[in-house]
C-alpha atoms as a PDB file:
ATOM      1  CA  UNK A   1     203.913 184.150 116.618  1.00  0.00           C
ATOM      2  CA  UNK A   2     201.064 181.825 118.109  1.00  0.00           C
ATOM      3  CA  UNK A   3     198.320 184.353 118.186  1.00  0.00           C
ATOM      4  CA  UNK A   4     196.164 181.814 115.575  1.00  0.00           C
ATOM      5  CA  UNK A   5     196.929 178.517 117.952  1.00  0.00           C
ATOM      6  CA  UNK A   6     193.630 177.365 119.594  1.00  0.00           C
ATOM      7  CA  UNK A   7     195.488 175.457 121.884  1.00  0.00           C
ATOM      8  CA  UNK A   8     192.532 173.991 123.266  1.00  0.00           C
ATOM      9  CA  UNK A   9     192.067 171.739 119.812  1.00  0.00           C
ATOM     10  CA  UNK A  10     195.625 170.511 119.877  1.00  0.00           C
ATOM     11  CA  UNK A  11     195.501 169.372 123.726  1.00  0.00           C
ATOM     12  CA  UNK A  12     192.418 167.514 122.709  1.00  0.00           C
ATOM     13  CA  UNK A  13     194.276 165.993 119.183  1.00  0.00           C
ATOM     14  CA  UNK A  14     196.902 165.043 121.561  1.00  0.00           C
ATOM     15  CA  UNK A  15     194.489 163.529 124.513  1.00  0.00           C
ATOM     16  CA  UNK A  16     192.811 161.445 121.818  1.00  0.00           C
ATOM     17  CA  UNK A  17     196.033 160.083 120.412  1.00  0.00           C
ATOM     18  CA  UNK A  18     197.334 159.322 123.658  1.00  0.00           C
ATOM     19  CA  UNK A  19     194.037 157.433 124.176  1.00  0.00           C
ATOM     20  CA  UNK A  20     193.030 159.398 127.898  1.00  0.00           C
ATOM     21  CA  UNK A  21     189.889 160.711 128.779  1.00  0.00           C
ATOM     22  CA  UNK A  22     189.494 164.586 130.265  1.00  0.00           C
ATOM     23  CA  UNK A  23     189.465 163.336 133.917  1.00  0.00           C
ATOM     24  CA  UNK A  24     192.478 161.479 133.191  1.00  0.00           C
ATOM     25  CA  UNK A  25     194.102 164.509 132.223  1.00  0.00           C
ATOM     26  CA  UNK A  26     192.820 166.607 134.709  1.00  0.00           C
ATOM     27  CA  UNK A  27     193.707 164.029 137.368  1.00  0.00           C
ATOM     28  CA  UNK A  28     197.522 163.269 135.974  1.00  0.00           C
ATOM     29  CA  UNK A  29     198.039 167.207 135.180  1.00  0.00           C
ATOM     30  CA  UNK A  30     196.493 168.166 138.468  1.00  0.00           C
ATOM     31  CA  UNK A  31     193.775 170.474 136.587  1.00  0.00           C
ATOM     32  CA  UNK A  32     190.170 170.424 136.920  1.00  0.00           C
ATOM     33  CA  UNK A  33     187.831 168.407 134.352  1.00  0.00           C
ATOM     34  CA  UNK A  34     185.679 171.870 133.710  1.00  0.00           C
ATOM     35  CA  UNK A  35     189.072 173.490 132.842  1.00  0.00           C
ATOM     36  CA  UNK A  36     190.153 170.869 130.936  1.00  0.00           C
ATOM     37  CA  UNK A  37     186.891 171.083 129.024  1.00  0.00           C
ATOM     38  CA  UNK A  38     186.545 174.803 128.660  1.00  0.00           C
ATOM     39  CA  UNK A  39     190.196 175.079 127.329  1.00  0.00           C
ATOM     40  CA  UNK A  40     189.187 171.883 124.707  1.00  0.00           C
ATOM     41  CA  UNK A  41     186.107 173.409 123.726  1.00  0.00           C
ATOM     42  CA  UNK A  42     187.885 176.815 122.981  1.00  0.00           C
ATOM     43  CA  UNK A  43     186.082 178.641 125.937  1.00  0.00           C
ATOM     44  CA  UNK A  44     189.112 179.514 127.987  1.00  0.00           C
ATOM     45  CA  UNK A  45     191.314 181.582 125.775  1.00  0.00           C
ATOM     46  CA  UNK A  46     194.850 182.349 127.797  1.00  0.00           C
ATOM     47  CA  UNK A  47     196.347 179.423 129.971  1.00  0.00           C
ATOM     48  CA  UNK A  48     199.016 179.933 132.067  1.00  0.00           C
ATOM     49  CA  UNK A  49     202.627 178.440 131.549  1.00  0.00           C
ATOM     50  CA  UNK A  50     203.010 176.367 134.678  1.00  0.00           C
ATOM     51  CA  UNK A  51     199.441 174.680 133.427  1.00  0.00           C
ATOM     52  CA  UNK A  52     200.563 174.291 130.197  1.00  0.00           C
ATOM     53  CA  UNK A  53     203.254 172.687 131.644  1.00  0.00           C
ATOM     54  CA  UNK A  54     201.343 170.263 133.855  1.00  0.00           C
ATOM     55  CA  UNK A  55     199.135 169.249 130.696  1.00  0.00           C
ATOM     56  CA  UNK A  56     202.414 168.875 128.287  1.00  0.00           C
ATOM     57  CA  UNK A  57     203.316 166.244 131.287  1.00  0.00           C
ATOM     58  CA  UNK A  58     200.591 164.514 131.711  1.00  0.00           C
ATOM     59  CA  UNK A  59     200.440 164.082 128.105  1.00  0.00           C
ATOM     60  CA  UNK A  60     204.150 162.961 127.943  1.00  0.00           C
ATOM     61  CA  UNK A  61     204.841 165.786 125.199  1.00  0.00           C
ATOM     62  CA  UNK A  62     206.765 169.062 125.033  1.00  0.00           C
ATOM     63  CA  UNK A  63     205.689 172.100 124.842  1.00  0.00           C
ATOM     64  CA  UNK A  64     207.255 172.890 121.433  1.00  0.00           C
ATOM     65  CA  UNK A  65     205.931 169.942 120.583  1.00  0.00           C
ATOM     66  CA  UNK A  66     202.207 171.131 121.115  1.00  0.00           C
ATOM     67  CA  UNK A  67     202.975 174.605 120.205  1.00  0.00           C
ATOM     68  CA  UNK A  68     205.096 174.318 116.931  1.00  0.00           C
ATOM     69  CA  UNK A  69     203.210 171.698 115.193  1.00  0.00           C
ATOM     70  CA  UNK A  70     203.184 172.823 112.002  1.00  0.00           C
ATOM     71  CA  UNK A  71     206.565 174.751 112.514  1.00  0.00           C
ATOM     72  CA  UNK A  72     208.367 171.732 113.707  1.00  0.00           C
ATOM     73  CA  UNK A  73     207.934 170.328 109.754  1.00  0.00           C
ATOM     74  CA  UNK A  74     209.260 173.909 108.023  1.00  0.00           C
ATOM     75  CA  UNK A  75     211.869 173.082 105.020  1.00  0.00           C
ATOM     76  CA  UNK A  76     210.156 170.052 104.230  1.00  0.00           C
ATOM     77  CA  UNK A  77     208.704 169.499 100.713  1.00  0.00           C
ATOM     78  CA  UNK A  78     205.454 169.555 100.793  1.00  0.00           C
ATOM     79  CA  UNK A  79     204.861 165.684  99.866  1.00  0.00           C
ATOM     80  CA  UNK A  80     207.063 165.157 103.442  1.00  0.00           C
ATOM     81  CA  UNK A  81     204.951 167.792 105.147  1.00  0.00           C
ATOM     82  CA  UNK A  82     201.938 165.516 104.265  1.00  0.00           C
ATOM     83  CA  UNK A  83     203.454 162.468 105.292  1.00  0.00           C
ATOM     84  CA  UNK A  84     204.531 164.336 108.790  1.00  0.00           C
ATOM     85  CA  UNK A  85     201.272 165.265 109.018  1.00  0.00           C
ATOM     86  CA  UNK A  86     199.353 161.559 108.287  1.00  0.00           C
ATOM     87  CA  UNK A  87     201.748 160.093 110.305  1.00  0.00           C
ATOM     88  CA  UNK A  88     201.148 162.632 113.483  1.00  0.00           C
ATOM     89  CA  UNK A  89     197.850 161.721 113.190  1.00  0.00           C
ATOM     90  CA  UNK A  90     198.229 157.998 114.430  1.00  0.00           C
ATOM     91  CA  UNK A  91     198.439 156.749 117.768  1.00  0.00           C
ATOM     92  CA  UNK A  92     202.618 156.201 118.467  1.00  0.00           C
ATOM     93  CA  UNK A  93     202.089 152.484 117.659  1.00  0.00           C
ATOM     94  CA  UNK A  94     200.759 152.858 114.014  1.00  0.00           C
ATOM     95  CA  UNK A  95     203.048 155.686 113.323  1.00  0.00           C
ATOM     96  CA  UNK A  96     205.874 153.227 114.832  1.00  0.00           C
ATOM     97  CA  UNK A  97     204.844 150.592 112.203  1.00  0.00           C
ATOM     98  CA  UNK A  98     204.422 152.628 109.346  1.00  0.00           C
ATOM     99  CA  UNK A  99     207.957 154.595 109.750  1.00  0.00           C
ATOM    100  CA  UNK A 100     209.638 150.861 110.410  1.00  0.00           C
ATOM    101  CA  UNK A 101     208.507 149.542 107.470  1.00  0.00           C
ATOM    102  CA  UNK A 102     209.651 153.083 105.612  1.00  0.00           C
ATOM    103  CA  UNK A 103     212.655 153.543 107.235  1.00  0.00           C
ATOM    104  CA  UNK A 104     214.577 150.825 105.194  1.00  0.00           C
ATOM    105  CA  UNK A 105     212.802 151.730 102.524  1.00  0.00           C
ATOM    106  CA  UNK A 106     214.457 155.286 102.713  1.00  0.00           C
ATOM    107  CA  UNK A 107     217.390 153.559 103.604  1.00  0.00           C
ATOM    108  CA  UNK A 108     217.937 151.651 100.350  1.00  0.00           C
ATOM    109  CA  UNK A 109     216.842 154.586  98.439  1.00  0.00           C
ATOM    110  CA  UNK A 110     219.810 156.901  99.530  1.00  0.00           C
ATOM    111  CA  UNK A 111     222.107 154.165  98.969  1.00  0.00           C
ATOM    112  CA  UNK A 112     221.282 153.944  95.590  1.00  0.00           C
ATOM    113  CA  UNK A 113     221.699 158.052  95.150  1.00  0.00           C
ATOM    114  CA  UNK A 114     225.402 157.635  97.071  1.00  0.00           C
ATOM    115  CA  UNK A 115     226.487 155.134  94.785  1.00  0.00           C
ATOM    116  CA  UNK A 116     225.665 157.287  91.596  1.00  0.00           C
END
């Protein structure tokens, strides 16, 4: 099921987003910065689940989370896959500010359907 993952590219996504550098990763998740670097730049292949773990925690994410991406957003139309997507792409405070200002937004929309 996540034979076409390269996990390395999503820990780095994630590093970015959370705005850390390698050594801070390798430092909180108790990893080395070459490992760190190899598994980013796709040259480590296989990664064991207890350092999986450690990155997933220094990262403050879940595993599912990192692996099931794209699955996470399954059932979704596509135009809400897209906006899933945009909005994953944002550091936590822009995606906070976005989905605050859409979230009532959404709101008053369904409260129109119900009332029909």
């Amino acid at each position: 099921m996540y034979q076409n993952i390269n996990i390395g590219n999503r820990i780095r996504n994630y590093r970015i987003k959370k705005k850390m550098t390698q050594e801070k990763l390798a430092e909180y998740s108790g990893l080395s910065v070459n490992f760190i670097s190899k598994l980013e730049r796709g040259q480590k292949k296989n990664i064991s689940i207890n350092k999986l773990l450690n990155i997933c925690n220094a990262l403050n994410i879940t595993v599912s989370e990192l692996l099931d991406d794209d699955l996470n957003i399954n059932g979704l139309s596509t135009s809400t896959k897209e906006l899933v997507k945009i909005l994953r792409t944002l550091d936590s405070n822009d995606s906070d500010k976005i989905s605050a200002i859409l979230i009532p937004l959404v709101k008053q929309y369904k409260n129109l359907i119900d009332d029909k």
